[in-house]
N, C-alpha and C. Protein backbone atom coordinates (compact mmCIF):
# COMPACT_ATOMS: atom_id res chain seq x y z
N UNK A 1 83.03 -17.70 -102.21
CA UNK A 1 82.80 -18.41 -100.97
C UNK A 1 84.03 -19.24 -100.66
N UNK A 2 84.48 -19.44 -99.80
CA UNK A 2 86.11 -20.09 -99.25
C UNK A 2 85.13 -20.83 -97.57
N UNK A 3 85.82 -22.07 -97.74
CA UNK A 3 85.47 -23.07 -96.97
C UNK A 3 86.37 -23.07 -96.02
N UNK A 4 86.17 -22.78 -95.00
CA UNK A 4 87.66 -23.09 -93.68
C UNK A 4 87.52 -24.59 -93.37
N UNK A 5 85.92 -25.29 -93.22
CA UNK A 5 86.00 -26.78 -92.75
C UNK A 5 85.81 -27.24 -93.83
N UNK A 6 85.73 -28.73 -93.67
CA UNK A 6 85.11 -29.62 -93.99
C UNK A 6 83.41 -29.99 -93.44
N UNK A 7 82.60 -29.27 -94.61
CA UNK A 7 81.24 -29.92 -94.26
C UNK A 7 80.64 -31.01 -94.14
N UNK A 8 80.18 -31.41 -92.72
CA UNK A 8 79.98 -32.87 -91.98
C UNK A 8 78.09 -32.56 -92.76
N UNK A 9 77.76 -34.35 -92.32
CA UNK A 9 76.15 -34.05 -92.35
C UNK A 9 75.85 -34.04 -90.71
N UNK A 10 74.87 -32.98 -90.80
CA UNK A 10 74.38 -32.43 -89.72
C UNK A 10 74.79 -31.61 -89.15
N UNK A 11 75.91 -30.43 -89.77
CA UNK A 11 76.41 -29.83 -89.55
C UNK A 11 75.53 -28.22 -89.38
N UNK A 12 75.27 -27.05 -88.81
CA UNK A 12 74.17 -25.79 -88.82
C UNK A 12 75.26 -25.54 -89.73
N UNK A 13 74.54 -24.42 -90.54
CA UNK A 13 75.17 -23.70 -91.85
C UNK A 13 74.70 -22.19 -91.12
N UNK A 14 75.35 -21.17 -90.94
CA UNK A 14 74.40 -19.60 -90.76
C UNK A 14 75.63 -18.86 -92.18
N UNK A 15 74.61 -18.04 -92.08
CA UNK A 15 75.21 -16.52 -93.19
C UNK A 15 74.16 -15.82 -92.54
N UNK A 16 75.02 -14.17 -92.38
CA UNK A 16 74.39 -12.97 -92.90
C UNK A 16 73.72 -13.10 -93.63
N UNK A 17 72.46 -12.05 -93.33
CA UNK A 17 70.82 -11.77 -93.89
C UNK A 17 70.69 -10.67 -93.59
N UNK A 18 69.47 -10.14 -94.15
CA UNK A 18 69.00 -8.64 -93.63
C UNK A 18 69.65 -7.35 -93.08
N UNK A 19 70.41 -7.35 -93.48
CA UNK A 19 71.75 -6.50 -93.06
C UNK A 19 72.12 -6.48 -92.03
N UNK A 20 72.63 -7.72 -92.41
CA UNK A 20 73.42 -8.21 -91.57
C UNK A 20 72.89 -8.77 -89.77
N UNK A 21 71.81 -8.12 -89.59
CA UNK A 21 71.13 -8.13 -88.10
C UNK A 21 70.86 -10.00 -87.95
N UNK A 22 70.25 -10.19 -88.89
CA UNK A 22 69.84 -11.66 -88.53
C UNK A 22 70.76 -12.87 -89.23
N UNK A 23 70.57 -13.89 -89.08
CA UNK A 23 71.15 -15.10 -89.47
C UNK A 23 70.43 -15.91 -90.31
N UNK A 24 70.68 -16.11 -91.46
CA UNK A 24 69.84 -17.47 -92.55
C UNK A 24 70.41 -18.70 -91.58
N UNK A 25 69.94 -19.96 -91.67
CA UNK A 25 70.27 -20.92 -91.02
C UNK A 25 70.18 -22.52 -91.57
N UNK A 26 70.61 -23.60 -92.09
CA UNK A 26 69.99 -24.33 -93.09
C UNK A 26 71.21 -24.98 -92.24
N UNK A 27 70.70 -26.69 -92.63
CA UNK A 27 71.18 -28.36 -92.14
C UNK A 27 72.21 -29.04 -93.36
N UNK A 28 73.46 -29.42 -93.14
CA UNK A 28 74.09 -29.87 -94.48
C UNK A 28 73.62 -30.98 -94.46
N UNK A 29 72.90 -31.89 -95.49
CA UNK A 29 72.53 -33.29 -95.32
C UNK A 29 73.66 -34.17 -95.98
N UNK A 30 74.67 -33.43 -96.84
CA UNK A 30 75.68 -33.95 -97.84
C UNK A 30 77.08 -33.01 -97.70
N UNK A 31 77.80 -33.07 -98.19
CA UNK A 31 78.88 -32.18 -98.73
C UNK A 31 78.89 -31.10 -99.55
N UNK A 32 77.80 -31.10 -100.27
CA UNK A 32 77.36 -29.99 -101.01
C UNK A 32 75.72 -29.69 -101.02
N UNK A 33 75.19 -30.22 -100.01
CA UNK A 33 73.76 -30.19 -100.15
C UNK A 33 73.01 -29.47 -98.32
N UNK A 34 72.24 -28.69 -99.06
CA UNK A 34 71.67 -27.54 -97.52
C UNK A 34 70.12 -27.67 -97.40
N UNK A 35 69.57 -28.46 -96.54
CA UNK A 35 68.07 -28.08 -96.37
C UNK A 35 68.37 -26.70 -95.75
N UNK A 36 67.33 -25.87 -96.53
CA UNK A 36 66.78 -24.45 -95.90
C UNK A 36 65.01 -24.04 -96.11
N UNK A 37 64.96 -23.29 -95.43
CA UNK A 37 64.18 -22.93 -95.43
C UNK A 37 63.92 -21.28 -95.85
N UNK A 38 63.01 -20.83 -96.84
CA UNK A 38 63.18 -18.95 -97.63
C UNK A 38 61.73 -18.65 -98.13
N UNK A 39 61.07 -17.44 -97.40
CA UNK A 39 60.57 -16.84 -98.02
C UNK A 39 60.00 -17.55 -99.78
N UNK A 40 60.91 -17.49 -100.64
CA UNK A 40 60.57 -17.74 -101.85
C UNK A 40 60.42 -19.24 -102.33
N UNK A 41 60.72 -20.24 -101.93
CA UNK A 41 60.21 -21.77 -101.53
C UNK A 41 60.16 -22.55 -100.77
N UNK A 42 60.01 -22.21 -99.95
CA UNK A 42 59.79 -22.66 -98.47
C UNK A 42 60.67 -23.56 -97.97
N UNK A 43 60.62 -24.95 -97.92
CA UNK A 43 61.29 -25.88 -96.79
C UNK A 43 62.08 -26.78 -98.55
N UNK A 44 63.23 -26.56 -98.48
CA UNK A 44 63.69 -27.36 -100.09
C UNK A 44 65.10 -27.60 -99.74
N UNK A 45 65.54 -28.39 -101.00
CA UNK A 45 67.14 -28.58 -100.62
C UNK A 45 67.31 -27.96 -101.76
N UNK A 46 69.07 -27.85 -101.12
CA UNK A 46 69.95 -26.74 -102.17
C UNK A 46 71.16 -26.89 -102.29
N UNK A 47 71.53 -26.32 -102.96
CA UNK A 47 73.50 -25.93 -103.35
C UNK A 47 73.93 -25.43 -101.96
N UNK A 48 75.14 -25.41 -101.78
CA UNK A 48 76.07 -25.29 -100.80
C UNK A 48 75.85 -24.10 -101.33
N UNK A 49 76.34 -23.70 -102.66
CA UNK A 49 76.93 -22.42 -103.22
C UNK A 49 75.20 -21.68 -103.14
N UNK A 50 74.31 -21.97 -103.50
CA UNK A 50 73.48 -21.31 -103.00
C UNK A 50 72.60 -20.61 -101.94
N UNK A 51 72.80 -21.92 -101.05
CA UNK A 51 72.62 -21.41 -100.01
C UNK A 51 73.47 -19.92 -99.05
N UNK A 52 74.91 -20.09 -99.39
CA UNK A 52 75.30 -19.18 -99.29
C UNK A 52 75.11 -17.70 -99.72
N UNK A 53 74.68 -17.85 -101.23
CA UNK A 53 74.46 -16.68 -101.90
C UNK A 53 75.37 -15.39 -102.03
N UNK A 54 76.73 -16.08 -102.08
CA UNK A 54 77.62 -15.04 -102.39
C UNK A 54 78.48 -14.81 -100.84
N UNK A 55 77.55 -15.31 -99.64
CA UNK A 55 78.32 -14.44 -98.31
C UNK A 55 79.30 -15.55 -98.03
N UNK A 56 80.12 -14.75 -96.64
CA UNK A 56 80.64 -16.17 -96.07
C UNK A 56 80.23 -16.83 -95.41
N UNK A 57 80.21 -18.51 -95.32
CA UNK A 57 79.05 -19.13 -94.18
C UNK A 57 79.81 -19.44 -93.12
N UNK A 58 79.31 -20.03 -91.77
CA UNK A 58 80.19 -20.00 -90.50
C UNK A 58 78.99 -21.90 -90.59
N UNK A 59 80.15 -22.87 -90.13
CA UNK A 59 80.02 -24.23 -89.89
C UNK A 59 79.89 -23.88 -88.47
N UNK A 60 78.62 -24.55 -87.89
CA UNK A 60 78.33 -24.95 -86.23
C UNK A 60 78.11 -26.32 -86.41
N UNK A 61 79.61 -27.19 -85.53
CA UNK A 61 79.34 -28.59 -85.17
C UNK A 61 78.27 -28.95 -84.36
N UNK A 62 77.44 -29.75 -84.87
CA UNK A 62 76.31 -30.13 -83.89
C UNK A 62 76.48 -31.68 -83.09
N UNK A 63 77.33 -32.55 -83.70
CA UNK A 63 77.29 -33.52 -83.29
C UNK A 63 75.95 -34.67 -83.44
N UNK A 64 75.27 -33.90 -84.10
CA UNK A 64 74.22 -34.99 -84.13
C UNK A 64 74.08 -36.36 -84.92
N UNK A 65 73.66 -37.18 -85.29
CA UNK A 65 73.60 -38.39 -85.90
C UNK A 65 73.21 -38.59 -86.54
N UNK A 66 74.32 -38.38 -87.95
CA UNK A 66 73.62 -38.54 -89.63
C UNK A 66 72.79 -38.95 -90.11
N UNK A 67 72.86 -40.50 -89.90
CA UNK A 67 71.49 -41.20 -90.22
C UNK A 67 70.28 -40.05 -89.37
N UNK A 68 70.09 -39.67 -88.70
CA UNK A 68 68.67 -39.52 -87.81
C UNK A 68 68.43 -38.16 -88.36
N UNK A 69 69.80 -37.12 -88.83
CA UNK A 69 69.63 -35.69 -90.03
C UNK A 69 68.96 -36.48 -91.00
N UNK A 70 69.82 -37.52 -91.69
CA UNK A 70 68.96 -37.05 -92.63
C UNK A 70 67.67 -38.07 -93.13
N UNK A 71 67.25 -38.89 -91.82
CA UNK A 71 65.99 -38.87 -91.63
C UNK A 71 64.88 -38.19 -91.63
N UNK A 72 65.22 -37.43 -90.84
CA UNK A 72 64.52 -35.96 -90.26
C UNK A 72 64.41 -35.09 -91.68
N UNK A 73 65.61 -34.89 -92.08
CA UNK A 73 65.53 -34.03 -93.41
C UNK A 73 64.73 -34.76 -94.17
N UNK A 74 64.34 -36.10 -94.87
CA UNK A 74 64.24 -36.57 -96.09
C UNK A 74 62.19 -36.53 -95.36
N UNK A 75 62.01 -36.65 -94.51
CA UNK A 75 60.81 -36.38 -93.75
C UNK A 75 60.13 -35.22 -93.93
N UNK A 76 61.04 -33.54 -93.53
CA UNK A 76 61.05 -32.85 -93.87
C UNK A 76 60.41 -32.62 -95.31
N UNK A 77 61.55 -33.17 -95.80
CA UNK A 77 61.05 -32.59 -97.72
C UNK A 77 60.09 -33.39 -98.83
N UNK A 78 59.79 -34.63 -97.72
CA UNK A 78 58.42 -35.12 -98.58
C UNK A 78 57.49 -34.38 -97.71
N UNK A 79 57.36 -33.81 -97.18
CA UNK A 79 56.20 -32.23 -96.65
C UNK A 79 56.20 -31.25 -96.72
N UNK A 80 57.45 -30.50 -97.42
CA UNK A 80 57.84 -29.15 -97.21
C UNK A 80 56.74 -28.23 -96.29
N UNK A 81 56.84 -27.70 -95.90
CA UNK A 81 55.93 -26.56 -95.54
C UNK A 81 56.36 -24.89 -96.00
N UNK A 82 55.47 -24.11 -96.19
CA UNK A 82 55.77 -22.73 -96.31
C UNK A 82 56.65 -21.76 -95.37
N UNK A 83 57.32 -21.29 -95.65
CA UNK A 83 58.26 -20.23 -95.21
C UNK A 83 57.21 -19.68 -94.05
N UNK A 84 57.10 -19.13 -93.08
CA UNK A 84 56.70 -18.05 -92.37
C UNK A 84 57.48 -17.27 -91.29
N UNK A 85 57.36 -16.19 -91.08
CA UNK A 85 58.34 -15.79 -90.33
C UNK A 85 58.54 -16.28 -88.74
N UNK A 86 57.30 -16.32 -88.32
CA UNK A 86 57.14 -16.61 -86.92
C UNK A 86 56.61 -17.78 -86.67
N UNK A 87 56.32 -18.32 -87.75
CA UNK A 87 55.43 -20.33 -87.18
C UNK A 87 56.28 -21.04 -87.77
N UNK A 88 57.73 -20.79 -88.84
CA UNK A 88 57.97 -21.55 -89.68
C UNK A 88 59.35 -20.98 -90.49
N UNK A 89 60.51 -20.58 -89.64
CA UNK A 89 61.38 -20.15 -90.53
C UNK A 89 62.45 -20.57 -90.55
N UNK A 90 63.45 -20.17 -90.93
CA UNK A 90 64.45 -21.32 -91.51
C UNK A 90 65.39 -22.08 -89.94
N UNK A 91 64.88 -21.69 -88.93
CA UNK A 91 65.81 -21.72 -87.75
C UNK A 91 64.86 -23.08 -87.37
N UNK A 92 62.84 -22.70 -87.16
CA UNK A 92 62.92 -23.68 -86.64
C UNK A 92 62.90 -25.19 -87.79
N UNK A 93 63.05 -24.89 -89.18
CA UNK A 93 63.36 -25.86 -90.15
C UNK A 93 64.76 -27.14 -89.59
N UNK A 94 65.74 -25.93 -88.96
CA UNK A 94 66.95 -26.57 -89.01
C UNK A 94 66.96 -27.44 -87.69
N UNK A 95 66.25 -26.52 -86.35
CA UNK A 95 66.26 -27.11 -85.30
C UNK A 95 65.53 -28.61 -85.27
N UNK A 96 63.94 -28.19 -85.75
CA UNK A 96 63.78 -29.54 -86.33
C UNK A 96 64.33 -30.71 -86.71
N UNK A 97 65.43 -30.86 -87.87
CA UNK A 97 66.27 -31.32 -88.14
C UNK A 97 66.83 -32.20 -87.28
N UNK A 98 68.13 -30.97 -86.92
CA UNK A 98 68.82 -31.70 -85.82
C UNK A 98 68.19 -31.73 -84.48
N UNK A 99 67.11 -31.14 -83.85
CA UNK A 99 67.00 -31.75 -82.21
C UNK A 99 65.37 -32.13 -82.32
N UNK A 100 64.52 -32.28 -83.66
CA UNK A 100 63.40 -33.10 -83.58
C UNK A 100 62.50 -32.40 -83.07
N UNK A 101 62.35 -30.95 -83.04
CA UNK A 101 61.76 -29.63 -81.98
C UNK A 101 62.34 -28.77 -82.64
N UNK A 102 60.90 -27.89 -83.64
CA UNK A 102 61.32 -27.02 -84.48
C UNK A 102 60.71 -25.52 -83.32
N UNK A 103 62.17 -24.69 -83.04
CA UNK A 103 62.54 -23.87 -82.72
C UNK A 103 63.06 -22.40 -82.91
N UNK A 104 62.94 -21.91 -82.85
CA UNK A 104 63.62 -20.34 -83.64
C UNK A 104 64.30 -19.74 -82.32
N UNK A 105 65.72 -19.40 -82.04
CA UNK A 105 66.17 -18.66 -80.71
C UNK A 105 66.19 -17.52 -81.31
N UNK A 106 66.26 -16.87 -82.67
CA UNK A 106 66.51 -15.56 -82.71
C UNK A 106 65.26 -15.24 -82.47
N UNK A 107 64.15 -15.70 -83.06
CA UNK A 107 62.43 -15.13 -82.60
C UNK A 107 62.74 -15.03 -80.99
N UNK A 108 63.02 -15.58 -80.27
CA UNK A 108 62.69 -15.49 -78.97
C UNK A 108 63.33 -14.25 -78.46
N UNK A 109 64.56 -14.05 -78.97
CA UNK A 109 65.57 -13.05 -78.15
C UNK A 109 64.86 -12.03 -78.99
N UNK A 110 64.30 -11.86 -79.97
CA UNK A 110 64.05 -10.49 -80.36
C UNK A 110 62.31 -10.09 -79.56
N UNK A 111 61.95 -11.90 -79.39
CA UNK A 111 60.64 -11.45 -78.12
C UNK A 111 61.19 -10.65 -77.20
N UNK A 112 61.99 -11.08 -76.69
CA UNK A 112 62.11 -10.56 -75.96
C UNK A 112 62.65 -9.30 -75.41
N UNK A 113 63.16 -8.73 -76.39
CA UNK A 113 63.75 -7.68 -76.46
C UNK A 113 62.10 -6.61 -76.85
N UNK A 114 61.63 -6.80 -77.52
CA UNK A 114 60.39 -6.38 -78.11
C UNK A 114 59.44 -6.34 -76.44
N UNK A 115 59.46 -7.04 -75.42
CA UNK A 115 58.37 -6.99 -74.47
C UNK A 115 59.39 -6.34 -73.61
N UNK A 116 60.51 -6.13 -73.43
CA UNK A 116 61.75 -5.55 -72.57
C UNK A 116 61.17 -4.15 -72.94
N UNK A 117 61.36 -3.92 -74.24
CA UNK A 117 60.83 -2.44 -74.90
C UNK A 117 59.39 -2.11 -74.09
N UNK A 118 58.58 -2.68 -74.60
CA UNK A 118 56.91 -2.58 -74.25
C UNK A 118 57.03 -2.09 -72.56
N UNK A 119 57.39 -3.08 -72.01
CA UNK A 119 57.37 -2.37 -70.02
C UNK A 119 57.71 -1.31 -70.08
N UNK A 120 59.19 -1.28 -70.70
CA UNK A 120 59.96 -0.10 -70.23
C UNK A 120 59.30 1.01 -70.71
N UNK A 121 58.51 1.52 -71.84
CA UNK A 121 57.52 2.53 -72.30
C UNK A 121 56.27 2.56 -71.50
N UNK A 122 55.73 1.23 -70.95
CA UNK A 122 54.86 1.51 -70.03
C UNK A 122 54.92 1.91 -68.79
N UNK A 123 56.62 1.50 -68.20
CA UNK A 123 56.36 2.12 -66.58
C UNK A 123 57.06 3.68 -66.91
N UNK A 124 57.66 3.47 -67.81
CA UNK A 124 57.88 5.42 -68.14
C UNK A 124 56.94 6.07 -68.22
N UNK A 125 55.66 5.72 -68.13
CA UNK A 125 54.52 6.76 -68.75
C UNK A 125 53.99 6.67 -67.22
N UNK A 126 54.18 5.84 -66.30
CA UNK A 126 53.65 6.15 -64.72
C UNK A 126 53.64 7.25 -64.41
């Protein structure tokens, strides 16, 4: 793993997932520390180096306000909640986080792509 920035708190963390199609997504609360959210323990903090898991990660400045990350985070992890894909995954963990409104944009764009599909098979069959 090779660092191009300097990791801020409140900084989005993404890596490649699922080959590659989707994005893991997790909140730096420290310099070496990642709330994420996975399938295998749900809402937890972690290693930089783990969170990564071998890939390269891409830093998104958020600008948001440390103290209020890692409010939000330390809130977060005296509740953890379970992983789920669609009520609860690592996007809207992070959005949470930083904008207080846990969110997922990749769920949405793949809604939507998914009901884009659905019409278009239904007015083909007119």
């Amino acid at each position: 793993m090779k660092r191009m920035t300097t990791i801020r708190t409140g900084d989005v963390l993404t890596r490649p997932k699922a080959l590659g199609v989707l994005t893991h997504v997790g909140v730096a609360v420290a310099p070496n520390l990642v709330v994420q959210n996975t399938p295998e323990k749900g809402e937890h903090l972690t290693t930089l180096q783990e969170f990564s898991a071998g890939k390269m990660i891409a830093v998104h400045r958020t600008g948001a306000n440390p103290s209020i990350v890692v409010a939000r985070a330390q809130e977060t992890l005296a509740n953890p909640q379970k992983y789920h894909p669609i009520q609860n995954n690592c996007e809207h963990t992070a959005t949470k986080i930083i904008q207080g409104i846990a969110r997922s944009p990749q769920l949405a764009v793949f809604g939507i792509i998914a009901l884009v599909g659905v019409l278009a098979i239904a007015l083909s069959r007119r």
